[in-house]
PDB file of N, CA and C in Angstrom:
ATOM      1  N   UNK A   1      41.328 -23.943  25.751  1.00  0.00           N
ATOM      2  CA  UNK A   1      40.025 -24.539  25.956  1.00  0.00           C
ATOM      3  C   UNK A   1      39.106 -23.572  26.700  1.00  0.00           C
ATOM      4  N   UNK A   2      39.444 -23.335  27.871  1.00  0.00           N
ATOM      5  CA  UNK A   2      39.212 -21.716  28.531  1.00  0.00           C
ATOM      6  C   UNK A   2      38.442 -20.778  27.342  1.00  0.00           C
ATOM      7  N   UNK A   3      39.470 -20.535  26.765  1.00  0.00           N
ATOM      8  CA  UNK A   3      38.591 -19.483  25.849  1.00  0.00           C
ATOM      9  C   UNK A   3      37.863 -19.772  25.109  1.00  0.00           C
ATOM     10  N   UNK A   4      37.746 -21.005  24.382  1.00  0.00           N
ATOM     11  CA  UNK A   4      36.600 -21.516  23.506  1.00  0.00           C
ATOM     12  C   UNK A   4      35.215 -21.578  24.515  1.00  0.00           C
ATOM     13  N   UNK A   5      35.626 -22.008  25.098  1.00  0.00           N
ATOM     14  CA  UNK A   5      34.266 -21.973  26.166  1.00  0.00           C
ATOM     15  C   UNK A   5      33.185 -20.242  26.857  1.00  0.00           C
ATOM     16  N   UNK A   6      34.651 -19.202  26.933  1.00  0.00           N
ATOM     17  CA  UNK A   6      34.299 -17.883  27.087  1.00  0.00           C
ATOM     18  C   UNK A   6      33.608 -17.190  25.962  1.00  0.00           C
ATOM     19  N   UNK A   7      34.089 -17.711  24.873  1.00  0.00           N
ATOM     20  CA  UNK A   7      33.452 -17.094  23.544  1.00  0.00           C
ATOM     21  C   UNK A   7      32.148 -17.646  22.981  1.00  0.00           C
ATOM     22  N   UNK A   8      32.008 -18.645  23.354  1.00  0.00           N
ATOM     23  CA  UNK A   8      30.886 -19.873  23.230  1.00  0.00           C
ATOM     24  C   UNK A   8      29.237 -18.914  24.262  1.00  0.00           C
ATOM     25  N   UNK A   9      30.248 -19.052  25.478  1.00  0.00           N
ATOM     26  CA  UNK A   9      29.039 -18.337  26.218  1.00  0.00           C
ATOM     27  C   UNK A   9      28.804 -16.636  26.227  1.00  0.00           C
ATOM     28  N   UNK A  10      30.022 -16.097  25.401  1.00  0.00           N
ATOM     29  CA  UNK A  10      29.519 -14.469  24.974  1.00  0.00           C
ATOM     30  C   UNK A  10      28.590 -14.643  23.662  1.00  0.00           C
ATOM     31  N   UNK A  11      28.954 -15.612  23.156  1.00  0.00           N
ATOM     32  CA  UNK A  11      28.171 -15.547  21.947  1.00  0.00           C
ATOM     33  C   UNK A  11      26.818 -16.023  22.143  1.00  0.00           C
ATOM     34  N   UNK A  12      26.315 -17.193  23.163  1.00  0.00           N
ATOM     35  CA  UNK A  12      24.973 -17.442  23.696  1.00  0.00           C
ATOM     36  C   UNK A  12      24.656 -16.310  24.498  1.00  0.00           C
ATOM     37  N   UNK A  13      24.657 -15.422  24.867  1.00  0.00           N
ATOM     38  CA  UNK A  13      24.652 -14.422  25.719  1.00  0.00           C
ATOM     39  C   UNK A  13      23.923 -13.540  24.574  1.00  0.00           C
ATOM     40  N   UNK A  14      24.935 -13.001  23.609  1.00  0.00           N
ATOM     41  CA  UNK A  14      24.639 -11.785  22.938  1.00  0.00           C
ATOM     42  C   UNK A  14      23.279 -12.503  21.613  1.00  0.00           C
ATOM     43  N   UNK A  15      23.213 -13.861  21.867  1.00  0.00           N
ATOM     44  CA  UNK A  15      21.635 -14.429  21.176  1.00  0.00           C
ATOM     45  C   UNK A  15      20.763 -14.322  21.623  1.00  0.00           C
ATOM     46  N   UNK A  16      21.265 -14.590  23.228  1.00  0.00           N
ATOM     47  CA  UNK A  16      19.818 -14.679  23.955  1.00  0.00           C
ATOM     48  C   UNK A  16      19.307 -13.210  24.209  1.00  0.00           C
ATOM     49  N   UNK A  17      20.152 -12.002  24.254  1.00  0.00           N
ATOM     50  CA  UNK A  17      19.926 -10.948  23.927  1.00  0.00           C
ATOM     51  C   UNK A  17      19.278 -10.176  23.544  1.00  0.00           C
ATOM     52  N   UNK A  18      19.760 -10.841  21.911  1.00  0.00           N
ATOM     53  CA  UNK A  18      19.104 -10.142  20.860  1.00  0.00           C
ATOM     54  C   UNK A  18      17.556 -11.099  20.550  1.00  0.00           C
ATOM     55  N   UNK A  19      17.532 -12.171  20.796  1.00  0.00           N
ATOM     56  CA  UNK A  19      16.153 -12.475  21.160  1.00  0.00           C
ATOM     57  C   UNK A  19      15.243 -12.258  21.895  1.00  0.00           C
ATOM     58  N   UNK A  20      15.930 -11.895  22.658  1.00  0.00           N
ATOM     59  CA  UNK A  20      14.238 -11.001  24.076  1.00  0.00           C
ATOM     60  C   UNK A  20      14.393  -9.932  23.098  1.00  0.00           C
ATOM     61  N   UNK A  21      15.203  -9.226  21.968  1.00  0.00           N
ATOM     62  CA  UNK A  21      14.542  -7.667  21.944  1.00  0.00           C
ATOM     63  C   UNK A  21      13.762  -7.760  20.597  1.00  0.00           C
ATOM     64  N   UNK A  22      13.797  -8.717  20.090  1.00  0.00           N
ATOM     65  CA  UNK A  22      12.919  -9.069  19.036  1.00  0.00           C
ATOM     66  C   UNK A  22      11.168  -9.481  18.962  1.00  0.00           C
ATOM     67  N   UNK A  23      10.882  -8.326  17.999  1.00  0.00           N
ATOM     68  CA  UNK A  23       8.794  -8.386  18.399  1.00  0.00           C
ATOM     69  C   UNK A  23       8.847  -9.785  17.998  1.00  0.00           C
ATOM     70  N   UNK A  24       7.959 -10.116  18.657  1.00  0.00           N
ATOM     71  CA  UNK A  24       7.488 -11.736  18.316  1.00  0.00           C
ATOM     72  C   UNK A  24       6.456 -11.384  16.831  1.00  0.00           C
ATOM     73  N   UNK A  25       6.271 -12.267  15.818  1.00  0.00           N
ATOM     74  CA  UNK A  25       5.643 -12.221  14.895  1.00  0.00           C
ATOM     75  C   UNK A  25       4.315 -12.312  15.314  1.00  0.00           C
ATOM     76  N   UNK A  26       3.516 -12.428  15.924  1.00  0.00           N
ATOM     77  CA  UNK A  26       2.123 -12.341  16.013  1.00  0.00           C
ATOM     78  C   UNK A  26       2.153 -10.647  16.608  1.00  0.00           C
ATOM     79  N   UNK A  27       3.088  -9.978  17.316  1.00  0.00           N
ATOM     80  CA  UNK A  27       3.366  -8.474  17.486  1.00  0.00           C
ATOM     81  C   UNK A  27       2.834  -8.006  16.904  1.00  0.00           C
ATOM     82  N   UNK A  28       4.120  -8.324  15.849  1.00  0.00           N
ATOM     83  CA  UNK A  28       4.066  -7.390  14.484  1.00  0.00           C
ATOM     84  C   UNK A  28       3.125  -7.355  13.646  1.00  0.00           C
ATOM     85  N   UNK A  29       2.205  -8.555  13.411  1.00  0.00           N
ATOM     86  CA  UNK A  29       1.034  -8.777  12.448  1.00  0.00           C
ATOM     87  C   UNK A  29      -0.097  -7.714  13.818  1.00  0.00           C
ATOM     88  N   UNK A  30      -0.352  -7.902  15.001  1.00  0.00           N
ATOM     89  CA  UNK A  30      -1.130  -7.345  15.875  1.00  0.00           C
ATOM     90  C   UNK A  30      -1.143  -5.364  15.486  1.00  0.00           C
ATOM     91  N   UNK A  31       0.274  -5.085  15.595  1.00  0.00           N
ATOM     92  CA  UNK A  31       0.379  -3.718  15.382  1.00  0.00           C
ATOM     93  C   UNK A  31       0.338  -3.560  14.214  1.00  0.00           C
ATOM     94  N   UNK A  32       1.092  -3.804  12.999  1.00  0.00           N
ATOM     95  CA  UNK A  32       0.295  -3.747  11.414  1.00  0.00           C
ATOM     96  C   UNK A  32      -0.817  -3.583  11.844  1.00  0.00           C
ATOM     97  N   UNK A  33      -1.635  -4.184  12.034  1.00  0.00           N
ATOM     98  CA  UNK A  33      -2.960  -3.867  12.054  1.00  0.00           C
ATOM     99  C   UNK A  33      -3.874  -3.062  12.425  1.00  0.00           C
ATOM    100  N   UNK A  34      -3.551  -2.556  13.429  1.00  0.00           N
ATOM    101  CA  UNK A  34      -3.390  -1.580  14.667  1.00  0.00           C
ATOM    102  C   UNK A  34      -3.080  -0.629  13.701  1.00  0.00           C
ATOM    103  N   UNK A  35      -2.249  -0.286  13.268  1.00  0.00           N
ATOM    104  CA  UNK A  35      -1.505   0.436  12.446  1.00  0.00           C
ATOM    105  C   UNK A  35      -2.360   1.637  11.663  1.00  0.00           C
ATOM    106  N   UNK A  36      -2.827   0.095  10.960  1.00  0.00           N
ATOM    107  CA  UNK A  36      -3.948   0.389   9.698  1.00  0.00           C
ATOM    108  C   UNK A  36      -5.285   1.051   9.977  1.00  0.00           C
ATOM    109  N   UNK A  37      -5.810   0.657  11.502  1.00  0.00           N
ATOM    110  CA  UNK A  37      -6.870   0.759  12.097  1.00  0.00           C
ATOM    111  C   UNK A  37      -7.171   1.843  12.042  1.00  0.00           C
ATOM    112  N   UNK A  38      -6.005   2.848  12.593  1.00  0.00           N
ATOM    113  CA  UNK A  38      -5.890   4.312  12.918  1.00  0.00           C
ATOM    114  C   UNK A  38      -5.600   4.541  11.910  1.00  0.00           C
ATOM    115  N   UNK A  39      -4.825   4.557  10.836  1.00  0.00           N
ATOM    116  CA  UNK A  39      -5.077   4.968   9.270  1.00  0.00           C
ATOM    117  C   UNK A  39      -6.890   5.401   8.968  1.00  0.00           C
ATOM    118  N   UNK A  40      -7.666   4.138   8.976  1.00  0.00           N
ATOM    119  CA  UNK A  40      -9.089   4.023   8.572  1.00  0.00           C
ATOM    120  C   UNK A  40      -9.840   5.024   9.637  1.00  0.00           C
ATOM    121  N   UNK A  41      -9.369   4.706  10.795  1.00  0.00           N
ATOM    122  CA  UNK A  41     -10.130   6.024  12.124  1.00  0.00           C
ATOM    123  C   UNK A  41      -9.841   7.214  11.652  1.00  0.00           C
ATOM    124  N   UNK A  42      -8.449   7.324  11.199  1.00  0.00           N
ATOM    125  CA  UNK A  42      -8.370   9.422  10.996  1.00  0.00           C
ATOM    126  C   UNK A  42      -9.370   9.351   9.886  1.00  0.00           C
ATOM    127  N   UNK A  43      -9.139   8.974   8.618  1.00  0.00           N
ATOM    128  CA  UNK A  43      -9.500   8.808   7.761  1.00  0.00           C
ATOM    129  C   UNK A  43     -11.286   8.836   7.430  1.00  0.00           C
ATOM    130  N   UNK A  44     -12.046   8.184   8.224  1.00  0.00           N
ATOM    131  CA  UNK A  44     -13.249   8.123   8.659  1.00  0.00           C
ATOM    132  C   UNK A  44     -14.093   8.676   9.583  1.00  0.00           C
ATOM    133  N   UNK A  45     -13.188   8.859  10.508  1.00  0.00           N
ATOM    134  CA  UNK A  45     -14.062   9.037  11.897  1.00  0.00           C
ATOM    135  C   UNK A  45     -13.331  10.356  12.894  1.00  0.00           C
ATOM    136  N   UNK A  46     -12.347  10.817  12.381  1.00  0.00           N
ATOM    137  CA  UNK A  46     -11.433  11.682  12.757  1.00  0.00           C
ATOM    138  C   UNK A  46     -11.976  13.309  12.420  1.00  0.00           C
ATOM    139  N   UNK A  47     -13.020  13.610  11.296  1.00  0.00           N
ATOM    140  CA  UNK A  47     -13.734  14.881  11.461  1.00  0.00           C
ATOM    141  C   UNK A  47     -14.270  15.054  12.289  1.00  0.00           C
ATOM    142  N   UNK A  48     -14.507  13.929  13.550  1.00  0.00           N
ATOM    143  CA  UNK A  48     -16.221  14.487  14.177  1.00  0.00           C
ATOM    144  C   UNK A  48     -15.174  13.851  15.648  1.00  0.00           C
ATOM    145  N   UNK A  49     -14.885  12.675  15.814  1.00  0.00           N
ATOM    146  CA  UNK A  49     -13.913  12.119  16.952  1.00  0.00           C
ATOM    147  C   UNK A  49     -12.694  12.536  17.471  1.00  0.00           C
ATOM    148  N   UNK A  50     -11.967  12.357  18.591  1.00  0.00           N
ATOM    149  CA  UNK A  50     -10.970  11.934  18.838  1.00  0.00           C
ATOM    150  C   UNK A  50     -10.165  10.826  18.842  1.00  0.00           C
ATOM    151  N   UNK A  51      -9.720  10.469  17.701  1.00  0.00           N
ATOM    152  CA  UNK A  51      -9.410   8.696  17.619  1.00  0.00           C
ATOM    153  C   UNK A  51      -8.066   8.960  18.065  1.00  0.00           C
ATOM    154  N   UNK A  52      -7.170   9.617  18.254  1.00  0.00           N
ATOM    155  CA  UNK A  52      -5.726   9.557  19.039  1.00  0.00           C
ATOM    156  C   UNK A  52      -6.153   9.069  20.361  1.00  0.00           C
ATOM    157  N   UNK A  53      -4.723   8.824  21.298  1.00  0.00           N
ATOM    158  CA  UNK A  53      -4.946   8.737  22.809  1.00  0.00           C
ATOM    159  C   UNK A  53      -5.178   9.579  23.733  1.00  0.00           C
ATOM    160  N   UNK A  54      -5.323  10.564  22.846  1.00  0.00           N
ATOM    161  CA  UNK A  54      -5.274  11.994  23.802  1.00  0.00           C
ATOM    162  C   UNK A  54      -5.946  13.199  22.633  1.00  0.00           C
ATOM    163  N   UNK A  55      -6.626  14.228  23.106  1.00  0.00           N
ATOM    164  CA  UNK A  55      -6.802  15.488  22.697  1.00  0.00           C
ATOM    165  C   UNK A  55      -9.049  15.557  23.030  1.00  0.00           C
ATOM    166  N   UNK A  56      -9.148  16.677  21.853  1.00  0.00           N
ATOM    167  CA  UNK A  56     -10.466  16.412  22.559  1.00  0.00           C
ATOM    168  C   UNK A  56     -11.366  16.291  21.123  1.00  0.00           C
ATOM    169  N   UNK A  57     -12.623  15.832  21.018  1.00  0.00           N
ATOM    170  CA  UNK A  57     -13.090  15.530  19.289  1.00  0.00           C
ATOM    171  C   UNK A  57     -13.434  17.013  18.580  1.00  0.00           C
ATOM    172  N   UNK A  58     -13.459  17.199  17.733  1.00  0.00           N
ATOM    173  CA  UNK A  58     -13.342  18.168  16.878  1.00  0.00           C
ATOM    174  C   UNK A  58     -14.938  18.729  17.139  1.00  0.00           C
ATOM    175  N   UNK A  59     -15.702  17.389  17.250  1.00  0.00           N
ATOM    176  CA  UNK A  59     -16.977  17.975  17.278  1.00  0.00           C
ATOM    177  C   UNK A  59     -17.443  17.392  18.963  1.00  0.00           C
ATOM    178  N   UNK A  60     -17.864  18.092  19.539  1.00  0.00           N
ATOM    179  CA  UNK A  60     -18.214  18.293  21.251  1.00  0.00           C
ATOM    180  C   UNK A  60     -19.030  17.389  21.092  1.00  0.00           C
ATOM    181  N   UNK A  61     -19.882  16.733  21.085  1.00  0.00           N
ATOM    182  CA  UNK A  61     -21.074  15.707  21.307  1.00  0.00           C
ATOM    183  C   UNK A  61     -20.433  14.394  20.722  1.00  0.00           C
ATOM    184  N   UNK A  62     -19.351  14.447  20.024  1.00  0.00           N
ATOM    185  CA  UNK A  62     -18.655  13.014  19.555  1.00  0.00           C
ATOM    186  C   UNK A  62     -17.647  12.621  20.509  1.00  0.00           C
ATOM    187  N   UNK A  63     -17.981  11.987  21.314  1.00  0.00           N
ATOM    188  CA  UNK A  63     -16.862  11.104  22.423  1.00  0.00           C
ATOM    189  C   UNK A  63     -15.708  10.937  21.550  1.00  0.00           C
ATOM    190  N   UNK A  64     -14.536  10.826  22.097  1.00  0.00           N
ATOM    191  CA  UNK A  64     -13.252  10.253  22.272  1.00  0.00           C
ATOM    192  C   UNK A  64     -13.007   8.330  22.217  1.00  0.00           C
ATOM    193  N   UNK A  65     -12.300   8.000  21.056  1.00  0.00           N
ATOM    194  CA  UNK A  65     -12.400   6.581  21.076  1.00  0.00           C
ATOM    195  C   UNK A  65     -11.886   6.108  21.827  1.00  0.00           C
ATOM    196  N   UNK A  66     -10.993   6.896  22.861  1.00  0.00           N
ATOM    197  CA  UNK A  66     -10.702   6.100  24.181  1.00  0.00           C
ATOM    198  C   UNK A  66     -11.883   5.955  25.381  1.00  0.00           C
ATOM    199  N   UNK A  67     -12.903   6.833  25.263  1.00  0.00           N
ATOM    200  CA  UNK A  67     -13.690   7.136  25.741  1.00  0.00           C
ATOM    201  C   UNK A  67     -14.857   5.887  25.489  1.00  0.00           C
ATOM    202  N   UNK A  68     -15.243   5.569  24.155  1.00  0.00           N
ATOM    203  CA  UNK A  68     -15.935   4.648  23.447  1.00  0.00           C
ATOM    204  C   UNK A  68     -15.742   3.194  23.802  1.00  0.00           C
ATOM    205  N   UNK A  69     -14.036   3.001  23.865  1.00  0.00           N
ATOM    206  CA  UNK A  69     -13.272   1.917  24.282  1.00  0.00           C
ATOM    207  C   UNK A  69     -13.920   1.376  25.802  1.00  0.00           C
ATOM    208  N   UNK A  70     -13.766   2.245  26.745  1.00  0.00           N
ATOM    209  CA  UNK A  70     -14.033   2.270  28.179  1.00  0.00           C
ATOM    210  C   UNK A  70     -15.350   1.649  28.360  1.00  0.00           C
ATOM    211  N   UNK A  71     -16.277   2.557  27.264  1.00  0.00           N
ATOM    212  CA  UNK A  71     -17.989   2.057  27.971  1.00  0.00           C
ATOM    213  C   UNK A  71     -18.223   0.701  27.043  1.00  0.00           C
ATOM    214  N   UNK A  72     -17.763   0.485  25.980  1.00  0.00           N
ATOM    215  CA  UNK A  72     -18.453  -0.629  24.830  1.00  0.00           C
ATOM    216  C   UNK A  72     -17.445  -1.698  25.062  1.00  0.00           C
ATOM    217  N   UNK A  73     -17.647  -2.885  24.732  1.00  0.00           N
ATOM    218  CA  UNK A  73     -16.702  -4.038  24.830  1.00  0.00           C
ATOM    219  C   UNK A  73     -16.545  -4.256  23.057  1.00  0.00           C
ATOM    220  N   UNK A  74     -15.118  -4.748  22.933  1.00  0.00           N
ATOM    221  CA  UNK A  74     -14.796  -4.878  21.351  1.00  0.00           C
ATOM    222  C   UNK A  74     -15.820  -5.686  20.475  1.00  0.00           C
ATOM    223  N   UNK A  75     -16.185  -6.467  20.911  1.00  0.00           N
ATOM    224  CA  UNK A  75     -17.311  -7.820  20.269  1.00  0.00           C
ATOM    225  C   UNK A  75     -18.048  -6.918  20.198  1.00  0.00           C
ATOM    226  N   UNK A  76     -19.205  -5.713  21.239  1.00  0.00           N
ATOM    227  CA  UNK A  76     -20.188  -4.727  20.349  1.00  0.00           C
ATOM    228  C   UNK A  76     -19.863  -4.225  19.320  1.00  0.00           C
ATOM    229  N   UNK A  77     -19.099  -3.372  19.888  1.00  0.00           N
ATOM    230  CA  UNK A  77     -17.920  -2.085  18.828  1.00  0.00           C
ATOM    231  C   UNK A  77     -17.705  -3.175  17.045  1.00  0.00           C
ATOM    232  N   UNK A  78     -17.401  -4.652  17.357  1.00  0.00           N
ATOM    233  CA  UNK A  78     -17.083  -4.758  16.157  1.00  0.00           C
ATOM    234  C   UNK A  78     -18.399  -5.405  15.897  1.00  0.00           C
ATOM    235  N   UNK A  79     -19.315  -5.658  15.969  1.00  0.00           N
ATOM    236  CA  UNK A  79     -21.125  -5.980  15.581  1.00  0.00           C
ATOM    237  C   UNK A  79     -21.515  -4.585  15.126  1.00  0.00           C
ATOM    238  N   UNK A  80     -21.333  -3.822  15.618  1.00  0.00           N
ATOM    239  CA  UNK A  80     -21.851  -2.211  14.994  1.00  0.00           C
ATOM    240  C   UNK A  80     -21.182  -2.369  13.809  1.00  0.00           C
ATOM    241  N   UNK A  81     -19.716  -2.398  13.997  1.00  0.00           N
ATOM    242  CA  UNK A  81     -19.130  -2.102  12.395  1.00  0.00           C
ATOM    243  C   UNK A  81     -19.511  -3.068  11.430  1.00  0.00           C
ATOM    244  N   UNK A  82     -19.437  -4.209  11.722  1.00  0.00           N
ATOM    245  CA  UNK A  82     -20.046  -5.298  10.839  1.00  0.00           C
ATOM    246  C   UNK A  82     -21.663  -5.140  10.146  1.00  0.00           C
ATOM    247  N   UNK A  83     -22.564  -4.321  11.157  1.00  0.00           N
ATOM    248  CA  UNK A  83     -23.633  -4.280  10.901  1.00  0.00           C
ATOM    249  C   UNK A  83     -23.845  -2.809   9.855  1.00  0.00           C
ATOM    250  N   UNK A  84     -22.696  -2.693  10.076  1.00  0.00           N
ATOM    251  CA  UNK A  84     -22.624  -0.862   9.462  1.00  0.00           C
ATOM    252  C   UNK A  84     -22.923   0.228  10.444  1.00  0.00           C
ATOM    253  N   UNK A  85     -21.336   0.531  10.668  1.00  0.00           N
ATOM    254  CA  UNK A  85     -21.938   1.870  11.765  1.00  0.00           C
ATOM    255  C   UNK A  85     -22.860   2.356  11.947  1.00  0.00           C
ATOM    256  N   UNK A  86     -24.080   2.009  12.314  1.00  0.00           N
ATOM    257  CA  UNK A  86     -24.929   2.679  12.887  1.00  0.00           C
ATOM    258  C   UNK A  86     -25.122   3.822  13.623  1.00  0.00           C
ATOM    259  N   UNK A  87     -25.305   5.039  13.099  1.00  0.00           N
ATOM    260  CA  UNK A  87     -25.327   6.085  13.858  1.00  0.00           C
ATOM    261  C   UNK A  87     -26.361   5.987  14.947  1.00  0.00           C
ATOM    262  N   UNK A  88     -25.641   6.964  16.301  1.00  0.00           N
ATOM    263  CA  UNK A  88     -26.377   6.465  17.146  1.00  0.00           C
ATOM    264  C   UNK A  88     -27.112   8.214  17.950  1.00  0.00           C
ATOM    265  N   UNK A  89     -26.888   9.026  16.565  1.00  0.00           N
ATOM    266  CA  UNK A  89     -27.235  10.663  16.888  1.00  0.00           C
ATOM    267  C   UNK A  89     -27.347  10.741  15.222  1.00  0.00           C
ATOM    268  N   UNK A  90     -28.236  11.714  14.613  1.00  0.00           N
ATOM    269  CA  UNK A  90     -28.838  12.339  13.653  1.00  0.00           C
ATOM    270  C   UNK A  90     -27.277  12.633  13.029  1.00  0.00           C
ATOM    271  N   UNK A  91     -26.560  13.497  13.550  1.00  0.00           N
ATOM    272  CA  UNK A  91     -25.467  13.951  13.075  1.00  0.00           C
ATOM    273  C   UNK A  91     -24.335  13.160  12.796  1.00  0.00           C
ATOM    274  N   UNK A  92     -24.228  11.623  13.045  1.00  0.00           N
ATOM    275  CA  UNK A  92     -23.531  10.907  12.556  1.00  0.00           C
ATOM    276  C   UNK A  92     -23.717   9.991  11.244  1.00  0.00           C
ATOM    277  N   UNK A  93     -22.424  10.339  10.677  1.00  0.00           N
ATOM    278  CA  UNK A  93     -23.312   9.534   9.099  1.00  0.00           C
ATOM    279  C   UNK A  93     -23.200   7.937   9.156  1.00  0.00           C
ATOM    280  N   UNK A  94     -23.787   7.027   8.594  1.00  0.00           N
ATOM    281  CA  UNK A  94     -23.720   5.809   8.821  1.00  0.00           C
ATOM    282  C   UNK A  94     -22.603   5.295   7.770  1.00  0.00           C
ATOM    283  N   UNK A  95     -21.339   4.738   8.087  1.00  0.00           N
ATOM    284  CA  UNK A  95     -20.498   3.666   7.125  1.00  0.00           C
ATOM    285  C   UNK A  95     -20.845   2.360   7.137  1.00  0.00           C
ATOM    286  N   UNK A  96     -20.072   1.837   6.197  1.00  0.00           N
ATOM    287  CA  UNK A  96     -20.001   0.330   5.658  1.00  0.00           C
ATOM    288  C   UNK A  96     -18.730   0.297   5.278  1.00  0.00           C
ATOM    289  N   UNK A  97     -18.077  -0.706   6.313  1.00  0.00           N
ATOM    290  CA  UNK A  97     -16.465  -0.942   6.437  1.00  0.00           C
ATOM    291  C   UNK A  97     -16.577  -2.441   5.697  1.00  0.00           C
ATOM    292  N   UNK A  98     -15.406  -2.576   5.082  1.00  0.00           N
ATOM    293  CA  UNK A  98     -15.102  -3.938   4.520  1.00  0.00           C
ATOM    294  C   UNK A  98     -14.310  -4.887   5.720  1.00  0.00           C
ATOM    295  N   UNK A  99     -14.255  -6.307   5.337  1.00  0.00           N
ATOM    296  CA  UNK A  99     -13.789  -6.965   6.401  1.00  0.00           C
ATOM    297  C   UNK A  99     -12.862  -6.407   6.669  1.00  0.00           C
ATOM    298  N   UNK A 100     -11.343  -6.694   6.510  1.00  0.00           N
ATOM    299  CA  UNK A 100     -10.529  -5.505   7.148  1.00  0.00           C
ATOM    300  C   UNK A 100     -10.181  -4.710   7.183  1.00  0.00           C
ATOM    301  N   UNK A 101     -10.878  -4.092   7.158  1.00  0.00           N
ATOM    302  CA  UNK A 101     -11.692  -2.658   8.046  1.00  0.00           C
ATOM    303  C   UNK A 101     -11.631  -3.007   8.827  1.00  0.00           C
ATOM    304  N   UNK A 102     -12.933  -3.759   9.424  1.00  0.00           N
ATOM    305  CA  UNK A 102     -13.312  -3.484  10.699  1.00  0.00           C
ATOM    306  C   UNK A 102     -12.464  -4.701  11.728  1.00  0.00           C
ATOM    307  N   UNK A 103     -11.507  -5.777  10.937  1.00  0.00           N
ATOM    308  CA  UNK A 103     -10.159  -6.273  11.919  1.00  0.00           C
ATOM    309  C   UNK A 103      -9.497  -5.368  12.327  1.00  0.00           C
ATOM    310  N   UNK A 104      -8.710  -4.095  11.440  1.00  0.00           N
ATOM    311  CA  UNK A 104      -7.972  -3.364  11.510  1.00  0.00           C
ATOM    312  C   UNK A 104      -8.331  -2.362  12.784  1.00  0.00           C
ATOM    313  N   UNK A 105     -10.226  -1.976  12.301  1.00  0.00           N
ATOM    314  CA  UNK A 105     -10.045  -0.974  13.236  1.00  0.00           C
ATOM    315  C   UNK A 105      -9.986  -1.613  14.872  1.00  0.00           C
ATOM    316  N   UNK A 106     -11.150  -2.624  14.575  1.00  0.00           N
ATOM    317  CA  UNK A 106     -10.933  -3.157  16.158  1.00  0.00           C
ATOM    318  C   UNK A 106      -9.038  -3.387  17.019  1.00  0.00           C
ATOM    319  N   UNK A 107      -8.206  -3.883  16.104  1.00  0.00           N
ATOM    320  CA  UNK A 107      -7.072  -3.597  16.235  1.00  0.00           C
ATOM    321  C   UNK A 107      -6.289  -2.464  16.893  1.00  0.00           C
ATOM    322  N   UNK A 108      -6.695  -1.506  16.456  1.00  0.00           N
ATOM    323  CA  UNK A 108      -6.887  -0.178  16.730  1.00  0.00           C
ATOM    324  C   UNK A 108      -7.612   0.163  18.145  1.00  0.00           C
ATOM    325  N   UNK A 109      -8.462   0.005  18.377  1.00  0.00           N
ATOM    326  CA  UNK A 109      -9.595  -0.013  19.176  1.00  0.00           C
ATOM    327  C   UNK A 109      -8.790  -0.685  20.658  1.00  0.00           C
ATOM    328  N   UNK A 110      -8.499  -2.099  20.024  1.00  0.00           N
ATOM    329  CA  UNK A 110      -7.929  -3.104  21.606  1.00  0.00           C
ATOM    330  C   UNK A 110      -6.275  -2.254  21.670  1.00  0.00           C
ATOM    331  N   UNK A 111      -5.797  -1.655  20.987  1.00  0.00           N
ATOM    332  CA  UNK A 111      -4.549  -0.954  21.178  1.00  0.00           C
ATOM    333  C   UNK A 111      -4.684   0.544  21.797  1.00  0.00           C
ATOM    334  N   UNK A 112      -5.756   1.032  22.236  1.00  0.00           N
ATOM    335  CA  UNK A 112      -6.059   2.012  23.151  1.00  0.00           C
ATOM    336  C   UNK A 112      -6.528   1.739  24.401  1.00  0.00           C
ATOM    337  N   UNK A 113      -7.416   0.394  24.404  1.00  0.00           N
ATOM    338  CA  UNK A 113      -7.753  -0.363  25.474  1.00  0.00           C
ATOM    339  C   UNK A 113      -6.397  -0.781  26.024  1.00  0.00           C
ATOM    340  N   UNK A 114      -5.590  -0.966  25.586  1.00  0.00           N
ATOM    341  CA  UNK A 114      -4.334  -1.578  26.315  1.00  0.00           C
ATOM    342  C   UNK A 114      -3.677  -0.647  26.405  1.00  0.00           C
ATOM    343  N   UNK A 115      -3.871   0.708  26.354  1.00  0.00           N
ATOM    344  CA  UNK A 115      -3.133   1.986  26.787  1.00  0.00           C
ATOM    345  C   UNK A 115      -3.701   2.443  28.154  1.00  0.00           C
ATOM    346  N   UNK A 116      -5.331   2.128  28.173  1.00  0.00           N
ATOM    347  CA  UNK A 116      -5.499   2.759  29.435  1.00  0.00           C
ATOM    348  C   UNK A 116      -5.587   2.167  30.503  1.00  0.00           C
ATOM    349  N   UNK A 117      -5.249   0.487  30.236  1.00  0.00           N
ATOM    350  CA  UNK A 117      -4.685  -0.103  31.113  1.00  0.00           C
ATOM    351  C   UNK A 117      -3.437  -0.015  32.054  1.00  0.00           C
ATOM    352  N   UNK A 118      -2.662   1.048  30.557  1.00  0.00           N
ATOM    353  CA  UNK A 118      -1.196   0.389  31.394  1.00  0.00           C
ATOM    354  C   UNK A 118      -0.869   1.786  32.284  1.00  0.00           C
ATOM    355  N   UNK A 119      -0.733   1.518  33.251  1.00  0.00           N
ATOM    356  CA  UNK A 119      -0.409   2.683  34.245  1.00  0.00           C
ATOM    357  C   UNK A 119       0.522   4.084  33.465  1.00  0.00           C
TER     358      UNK A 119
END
C-alpha cells in the first residue's frame, strides 16, 4: 500500500513538473506573433533601423526600435501603422501594413518593451 501511494505521488510530482515548464497557450500565440513581427521589421524597416535588441541602425538618423519603444507608447506606434507609416523625415519612405502586420509588428514592438524592462 506504501508503495502505491509513493508512486502515486512521484507521478503527481513529475506532472506538476512538467506543467510549470509548459508555455501557456496564449505564450505561444503572443510569441508567434512576436515572431512574425520581427520577420516584417527586418524585412521592412531593417535597411534604415535597428529592429534587433541590440546593435546600431544602418542609417545614423534612424533610431533603434528599442529606442522608438522607450519614447512612443504601443497604441501611437500602432495608429501610425494603421494610418500608414507616416514618415516622420524626408528620407523615410511611407508603408501600408495589412492588419497583421501591424498585430504582429506591435507584438514585436511590446516584446522589446519587455526586454528593457527586465533587468
Amino acid at each position: 500500500m506504501i508503495r502505491v501511494h509513493l508512486v502515486a505521488l512521484v507521478l503527481i510530482n513529475l506532472a506538476a513538473a512538467a506543467a510549470a515548464q509548459e508555455p501557456t497557450v496564449e505564450r505561444t500565440v503572443q510569441q508567434d506573433a512576436a515572431d512574425r513581427g520581427g520577420w516584417v521589421a527586418r524585412r521592412t524597416c531593417a535597411s534604415c533601423h535597428a529592429v534587433a535588441r541590440t546593435g546600431t541602425s544602418p542609417m545614423e538618423t534612424a533610431p533603434p526600435f528599442r529606442d522608438i519603444v522607450r519614447r512612443r507608447s504601443l497604441s501611437e506606434l500602432e495608429n501610425r501603422f494603421v494610418d500608414g507609416a507616416i514618415a516622420d523625415h524626408p528620407s523615410m519612405p511611407d508603408y501600408v501594413f495589412r492588419a497583421r502586420e501591424i498585430d504582429d509588428l506591435i507584438a514585436y514592438l511590446e516584446s522589446l518593451q519587455a526586454e528593457e524592462r527586465t533587468p
